[in-house]
C-alpha atoms as a PDB file:
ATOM      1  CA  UNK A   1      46.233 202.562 266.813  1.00  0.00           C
ATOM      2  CA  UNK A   2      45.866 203.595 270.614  1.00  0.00           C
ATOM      3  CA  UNK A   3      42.134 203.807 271.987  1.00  0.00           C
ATOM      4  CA  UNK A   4      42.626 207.801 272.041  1.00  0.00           C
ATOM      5  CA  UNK A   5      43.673 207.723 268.402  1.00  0.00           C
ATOM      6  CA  UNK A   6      40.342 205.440 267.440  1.00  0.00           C
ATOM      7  CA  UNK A   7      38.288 207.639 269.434  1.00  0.00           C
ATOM      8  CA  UNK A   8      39.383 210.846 267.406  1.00  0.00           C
ATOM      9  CA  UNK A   9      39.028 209.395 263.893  1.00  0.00           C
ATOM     10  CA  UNK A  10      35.269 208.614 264.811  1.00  0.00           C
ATOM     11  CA  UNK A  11      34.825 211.612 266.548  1.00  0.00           C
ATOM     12  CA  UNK A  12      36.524 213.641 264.172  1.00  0.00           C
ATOM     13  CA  UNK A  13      37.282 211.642 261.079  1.00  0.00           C
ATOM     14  CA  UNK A  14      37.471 214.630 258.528  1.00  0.00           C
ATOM     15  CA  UNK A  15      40.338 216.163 260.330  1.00  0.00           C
ATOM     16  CA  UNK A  16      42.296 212.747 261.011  1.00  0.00           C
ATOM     17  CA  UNK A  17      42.039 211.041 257.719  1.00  0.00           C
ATOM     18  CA  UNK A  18      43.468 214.447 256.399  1.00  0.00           C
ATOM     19  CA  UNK A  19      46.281 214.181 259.753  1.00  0.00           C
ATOM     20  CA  UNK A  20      47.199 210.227 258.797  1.00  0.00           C
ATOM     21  CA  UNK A  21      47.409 210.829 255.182  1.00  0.00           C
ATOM     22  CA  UNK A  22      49.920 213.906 255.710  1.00  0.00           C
ATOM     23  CA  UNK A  23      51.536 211.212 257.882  1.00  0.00           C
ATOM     24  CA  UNK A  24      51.957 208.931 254.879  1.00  0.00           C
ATOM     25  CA  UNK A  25      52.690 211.474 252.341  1.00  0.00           C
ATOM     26  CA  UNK A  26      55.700 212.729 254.523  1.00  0.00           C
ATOM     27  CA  UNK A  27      57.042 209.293 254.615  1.00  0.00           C
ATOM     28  CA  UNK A  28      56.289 208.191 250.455  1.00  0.00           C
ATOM     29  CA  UNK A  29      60.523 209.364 249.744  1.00  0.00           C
ATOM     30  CA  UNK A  30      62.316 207.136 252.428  1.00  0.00           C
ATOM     31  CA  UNK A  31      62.893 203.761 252.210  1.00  0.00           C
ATOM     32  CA  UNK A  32      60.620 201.340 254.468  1.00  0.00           C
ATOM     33  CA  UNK A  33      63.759 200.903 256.685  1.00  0.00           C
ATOM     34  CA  UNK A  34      64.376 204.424 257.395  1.00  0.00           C
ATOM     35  CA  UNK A  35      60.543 205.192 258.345  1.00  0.00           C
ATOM     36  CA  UNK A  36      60.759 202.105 260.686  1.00  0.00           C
ATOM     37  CA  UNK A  37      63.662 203.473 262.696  1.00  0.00           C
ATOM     38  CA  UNK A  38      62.064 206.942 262.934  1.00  0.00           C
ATOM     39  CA  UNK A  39      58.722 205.632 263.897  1.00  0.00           C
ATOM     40  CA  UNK A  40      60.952 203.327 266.472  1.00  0.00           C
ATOM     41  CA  UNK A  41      62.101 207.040 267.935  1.00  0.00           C
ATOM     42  CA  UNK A  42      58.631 208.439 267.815  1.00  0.00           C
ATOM     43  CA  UNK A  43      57.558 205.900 269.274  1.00  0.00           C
ATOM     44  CA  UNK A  44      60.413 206.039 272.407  1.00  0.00           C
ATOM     45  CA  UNK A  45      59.723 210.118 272.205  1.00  0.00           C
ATOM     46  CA  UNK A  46      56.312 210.296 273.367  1.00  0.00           C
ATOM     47  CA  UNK A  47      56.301 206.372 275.572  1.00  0.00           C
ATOM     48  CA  UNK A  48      54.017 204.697 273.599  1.00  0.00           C
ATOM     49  CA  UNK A  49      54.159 201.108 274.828  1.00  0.00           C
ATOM     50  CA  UNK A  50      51.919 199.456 272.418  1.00  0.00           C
ATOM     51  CA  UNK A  51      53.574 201.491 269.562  1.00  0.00           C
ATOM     52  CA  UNK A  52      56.664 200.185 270.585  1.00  0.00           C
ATOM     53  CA  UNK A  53      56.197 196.501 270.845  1.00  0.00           C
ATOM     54  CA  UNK A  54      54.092 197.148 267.056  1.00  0.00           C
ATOM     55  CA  UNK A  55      57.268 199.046 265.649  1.00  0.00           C
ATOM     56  CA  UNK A  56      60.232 196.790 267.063  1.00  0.00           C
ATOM     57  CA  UNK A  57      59.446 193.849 264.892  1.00  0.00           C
ATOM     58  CA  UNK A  58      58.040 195.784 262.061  1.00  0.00           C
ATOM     59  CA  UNK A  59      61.629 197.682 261.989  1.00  0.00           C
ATOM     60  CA  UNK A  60      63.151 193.705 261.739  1.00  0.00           C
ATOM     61  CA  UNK A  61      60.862 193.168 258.930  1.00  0.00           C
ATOM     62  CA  UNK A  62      61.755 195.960 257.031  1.00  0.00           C
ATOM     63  CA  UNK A  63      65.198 194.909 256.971  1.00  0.00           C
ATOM     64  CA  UNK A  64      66.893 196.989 259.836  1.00  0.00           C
ATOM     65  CA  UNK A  65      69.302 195.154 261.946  1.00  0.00           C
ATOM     66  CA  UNK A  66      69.103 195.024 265.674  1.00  0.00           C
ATOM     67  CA  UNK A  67      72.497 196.726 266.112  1.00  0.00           C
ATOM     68  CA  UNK A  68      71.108 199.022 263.863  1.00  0.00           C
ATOM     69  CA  UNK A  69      67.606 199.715 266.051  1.00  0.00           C
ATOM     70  CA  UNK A  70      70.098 200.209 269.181  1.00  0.00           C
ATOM     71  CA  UNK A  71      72.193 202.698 267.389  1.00  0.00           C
ATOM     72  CA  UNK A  72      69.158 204.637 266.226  1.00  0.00           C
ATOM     73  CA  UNK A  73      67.912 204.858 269.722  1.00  0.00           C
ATOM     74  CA  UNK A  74      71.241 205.652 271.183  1.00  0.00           C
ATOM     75  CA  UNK A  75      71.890 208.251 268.417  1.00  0.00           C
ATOM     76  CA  UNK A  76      68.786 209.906 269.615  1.00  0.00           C
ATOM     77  CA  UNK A  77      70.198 210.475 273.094  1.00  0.00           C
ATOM     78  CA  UNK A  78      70.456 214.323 273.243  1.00  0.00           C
ATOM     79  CA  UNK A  79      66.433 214.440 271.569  1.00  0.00           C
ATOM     80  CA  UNK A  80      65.310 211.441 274.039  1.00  0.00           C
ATOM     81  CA  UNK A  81      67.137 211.638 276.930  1.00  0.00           C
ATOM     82  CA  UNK A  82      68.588 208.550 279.103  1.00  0.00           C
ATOM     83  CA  UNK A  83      65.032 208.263 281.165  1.00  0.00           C
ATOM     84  CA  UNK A  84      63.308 207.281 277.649  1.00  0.00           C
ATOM     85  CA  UNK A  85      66.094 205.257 276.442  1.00  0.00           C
ATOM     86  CA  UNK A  86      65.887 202.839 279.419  1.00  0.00           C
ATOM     87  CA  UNK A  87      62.340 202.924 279.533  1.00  0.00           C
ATOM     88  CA  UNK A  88      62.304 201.470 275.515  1.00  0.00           C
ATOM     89  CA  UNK A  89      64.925 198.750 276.622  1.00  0.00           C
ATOM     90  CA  UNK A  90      63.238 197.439 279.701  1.00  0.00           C
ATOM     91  CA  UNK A  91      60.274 196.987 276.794  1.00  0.00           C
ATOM     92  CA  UNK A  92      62.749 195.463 274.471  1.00  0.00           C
ATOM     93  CA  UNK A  93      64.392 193.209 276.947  1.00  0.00           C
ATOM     94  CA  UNK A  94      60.393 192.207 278.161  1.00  0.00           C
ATOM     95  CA  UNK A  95      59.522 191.070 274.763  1.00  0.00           C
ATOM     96  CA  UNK A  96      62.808 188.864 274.312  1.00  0.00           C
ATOM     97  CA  UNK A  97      63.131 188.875 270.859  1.00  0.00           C
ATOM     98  CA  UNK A  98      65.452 186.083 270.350  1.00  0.00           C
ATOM     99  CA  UNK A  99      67.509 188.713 267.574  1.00  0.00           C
ATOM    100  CA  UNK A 100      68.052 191.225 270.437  1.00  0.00           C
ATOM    101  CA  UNK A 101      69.528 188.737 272.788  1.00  0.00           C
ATOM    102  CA  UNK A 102      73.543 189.429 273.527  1.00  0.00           C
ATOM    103  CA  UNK A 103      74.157 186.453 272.439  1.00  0.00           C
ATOM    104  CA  UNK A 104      72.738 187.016 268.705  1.00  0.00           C
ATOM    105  CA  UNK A 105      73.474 190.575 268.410  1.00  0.00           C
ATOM    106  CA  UNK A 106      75.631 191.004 265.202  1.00  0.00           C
ATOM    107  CA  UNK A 107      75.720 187.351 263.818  1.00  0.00           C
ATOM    108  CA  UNK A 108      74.337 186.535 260.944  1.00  0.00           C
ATOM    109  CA  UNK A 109      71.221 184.598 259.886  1.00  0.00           C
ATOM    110  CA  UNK A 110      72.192 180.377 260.553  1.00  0.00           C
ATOM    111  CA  UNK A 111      70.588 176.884 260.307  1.00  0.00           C
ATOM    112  CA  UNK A 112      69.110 175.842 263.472  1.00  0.00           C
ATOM    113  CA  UNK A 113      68.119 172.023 263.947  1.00  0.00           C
ATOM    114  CA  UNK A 114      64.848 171.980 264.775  1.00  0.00           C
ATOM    115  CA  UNK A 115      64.123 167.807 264.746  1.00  0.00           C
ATOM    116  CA  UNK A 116      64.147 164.374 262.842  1.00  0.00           C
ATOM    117  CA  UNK A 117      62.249 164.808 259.564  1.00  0.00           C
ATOM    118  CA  UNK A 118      60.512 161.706 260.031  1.00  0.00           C
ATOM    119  CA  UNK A 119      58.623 162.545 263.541  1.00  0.00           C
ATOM    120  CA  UNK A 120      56.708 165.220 261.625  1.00  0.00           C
ATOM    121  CA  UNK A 121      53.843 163.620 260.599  1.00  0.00           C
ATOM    122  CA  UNK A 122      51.883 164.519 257.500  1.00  0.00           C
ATOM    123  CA  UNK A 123      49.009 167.167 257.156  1.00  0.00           C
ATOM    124  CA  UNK A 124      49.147 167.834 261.026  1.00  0.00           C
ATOM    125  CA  UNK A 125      50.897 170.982 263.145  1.00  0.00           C
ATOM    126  CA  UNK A 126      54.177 169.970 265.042  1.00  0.00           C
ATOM    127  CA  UNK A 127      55.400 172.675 267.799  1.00  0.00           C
ATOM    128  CA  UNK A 128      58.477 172.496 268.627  1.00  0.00           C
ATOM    129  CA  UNK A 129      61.588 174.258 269.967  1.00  0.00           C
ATOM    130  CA  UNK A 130      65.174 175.074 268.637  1.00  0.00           C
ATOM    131  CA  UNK A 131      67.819 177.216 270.048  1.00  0.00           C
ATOM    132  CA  UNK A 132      65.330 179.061 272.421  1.00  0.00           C
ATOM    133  CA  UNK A 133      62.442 179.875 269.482  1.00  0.00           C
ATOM    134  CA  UNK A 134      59.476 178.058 269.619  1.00  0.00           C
ATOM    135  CA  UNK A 135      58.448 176.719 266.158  1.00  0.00           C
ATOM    136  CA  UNK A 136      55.095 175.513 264.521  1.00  0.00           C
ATOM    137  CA  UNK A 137      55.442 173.144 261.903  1.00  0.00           C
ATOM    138  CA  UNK A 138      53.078 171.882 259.076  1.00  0.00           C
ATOM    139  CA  UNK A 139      53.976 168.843 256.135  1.00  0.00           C
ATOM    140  CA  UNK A 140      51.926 168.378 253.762  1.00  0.00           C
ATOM    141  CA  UNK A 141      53.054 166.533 250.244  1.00  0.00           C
ATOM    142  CA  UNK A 142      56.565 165.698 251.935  1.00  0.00           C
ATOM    143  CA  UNK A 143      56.992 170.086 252.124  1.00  0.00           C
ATOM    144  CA  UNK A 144      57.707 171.967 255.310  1.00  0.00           C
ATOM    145  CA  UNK A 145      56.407 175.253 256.405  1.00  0.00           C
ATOM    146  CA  UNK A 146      58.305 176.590 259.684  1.00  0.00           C
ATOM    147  CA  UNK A 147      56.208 179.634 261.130  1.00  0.00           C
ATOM    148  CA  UNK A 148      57.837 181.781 264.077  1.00  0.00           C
ATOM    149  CA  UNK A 149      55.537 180.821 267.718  1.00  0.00           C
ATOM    150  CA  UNK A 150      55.786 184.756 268.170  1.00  0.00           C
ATOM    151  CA  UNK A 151      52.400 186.861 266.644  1.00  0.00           C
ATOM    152  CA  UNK A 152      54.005 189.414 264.036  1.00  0.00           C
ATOM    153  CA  UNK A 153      51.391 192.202 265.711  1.00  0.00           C
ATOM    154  CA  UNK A 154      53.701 192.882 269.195  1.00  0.00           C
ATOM    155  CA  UNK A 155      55.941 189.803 269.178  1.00  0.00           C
ATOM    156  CA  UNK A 156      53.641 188.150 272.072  1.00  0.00           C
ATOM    157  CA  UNK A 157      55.026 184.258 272.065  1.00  0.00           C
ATOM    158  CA  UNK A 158      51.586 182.242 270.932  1.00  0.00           C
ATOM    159  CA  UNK A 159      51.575 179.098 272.837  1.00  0.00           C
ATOM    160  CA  UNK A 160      50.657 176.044 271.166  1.00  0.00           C
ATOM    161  CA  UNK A 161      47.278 175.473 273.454  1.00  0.00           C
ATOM    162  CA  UNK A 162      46.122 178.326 271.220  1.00  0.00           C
ATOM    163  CA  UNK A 163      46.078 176.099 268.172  1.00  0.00           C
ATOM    164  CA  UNK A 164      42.177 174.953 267.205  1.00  0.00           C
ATOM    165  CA  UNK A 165      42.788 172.085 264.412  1.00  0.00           C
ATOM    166  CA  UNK A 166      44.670 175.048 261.531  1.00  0.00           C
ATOM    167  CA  UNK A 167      43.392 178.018 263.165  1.00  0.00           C
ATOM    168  CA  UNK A 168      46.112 179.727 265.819  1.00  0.00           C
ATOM    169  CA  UNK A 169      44.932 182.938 267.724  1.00  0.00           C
ATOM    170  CA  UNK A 170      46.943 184.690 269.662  1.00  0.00           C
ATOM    171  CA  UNK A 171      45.887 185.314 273.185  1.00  0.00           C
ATOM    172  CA  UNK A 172      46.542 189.380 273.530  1.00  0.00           C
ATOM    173  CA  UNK A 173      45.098 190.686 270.918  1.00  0.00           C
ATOM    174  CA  UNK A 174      43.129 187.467 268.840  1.00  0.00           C
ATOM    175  CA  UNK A 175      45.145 188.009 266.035  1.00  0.00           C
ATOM    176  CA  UNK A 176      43.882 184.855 264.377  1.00  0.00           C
ATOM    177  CA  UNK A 177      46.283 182.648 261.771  1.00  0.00           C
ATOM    178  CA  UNK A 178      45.390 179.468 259.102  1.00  0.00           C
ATOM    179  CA  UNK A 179      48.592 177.719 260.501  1.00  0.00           C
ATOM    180  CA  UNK A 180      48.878 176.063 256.807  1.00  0.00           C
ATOM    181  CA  UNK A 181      49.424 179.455 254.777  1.00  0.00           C
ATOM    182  CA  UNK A 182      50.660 181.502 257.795  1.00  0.00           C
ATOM    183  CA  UNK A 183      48.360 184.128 257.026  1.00  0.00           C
ATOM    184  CA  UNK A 184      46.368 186.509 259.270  1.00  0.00           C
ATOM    185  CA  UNK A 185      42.541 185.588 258.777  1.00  0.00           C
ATOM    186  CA  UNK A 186      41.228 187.632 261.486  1.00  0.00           C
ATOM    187  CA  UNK A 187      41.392 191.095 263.566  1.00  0.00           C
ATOM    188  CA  UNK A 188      45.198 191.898 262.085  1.00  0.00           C
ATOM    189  CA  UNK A 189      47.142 191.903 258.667  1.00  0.00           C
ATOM    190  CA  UNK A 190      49.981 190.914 258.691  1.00  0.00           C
ATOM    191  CA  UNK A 191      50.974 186.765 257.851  1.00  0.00           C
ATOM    192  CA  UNK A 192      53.410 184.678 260.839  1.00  0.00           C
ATOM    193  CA  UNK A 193      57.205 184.934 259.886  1.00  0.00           C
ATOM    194  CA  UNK A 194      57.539 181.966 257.839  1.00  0.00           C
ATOM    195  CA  UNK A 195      61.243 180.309 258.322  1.00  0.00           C
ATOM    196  CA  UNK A 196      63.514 179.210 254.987  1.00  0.00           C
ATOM    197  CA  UNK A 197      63.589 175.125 256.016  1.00  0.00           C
ATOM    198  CA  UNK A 198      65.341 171.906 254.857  1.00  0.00           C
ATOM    199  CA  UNK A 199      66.024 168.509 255.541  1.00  0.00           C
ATOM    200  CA  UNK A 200      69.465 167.286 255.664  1.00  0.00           C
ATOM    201  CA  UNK A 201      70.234 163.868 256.467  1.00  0.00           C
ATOM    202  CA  UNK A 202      66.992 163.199 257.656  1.00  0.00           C
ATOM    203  CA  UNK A 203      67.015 166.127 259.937  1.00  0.00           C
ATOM    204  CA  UNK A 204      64.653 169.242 259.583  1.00  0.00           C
ATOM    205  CA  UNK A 205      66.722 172.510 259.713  1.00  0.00           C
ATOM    206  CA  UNK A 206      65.328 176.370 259.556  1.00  0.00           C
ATOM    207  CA  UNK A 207      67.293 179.124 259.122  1.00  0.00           C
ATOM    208  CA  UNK A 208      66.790 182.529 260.869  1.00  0.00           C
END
């Protein structure tokens, strides 16, 4: 939430925990997708960066398409106007999410190479990159776990300095990750976006 939304539920928290749970109970009948996209718009409606950058990859992980986030926010032209419109891509186009890029719009999810299976060494995190998305990497038992670089909170691209022997914390917000399980251990919720992997012909591959 924004600091002017924290500040109200402790100075008022009666009247906002009644506010955010009519907020929840309006949303119980559609489908996570379709509450993604219109928080996407609310979000473009009233310019709330942080919002934005929190929504956009939330919308991906509910299953929209990112042809289908640009036709929400072009179908919501005449409510949004061209001003707001721009203002939301400039943000999109700053946070380079490697689905929105021209070159990925529409396609469908592929195997990327991402290196030689046997230069990732065992019990010990490999970053790496592949087809412009930076990857961490952990083995253990002869298995592969490929977790996205990018912190699931506002897509901010974690940098591998960030890594302290398992623990990765991002440097905007210190989201903090255990690299081995993916999942959040401190300040957020939500786990890294963990990649579908193989190894063919003695190559690791990841598919996204």
């Amino acid at each position: 939430m924004s600091d002017a939304l924290n500040y109200l539920v402790g100075a008022r928290p009666e009247a906002m925990k009644a506010y955010l749970k009519f907020l929840k109970e309006t949303g119980k009948s559609l489908d996570p997708k379709t509450r993604m996209l219109i928080t996407v718009i609310t979000k473009i409606a009233v310019q709330t960066e942080g919002g934005l950058r929190q929504y956009l990859p939330r919308a991906l992980d509910a299953g929209a398409t990112p042809n289908e986030i640009l036709d929400a926010i072009l179908h919501a032209f005449p409510a949004l106007g061209l001003a707001k419109i721009v203002w939301a891509v400039d943000i999109l186009l700053d946070m380079d999410i490697p689905e929105f890029r021209a070159e990925n719009l529409g396609k469908e999810k592929r195997w990327h190479d991402v290196k030689p299976a046997d230069q990732i060494p065992e019990g010990k995190i490999t970053y790496c990159d592949s087809d412009g998305r930076s990857l961490f990497v952990y083995r253990v038992n002869g298995e592969f776990s490929v977790y996205d670089s990018r912190c699931p909170h506002q897509v901010t691209n974690i940098p591998h300095l960030a890594l302290e022997g398992f623990r990765l914390t991002c440097p905007k917000h210190h989201w903090a990750f255990d690299i081995k399980t993916g999942e959040c251990v401190e300040k957020g919720n939500r786990p890294l976006k963990r990649f579908e992997s193989k190894v063919e012909n003695g190559r690791l591959f990841a598919r996204w």
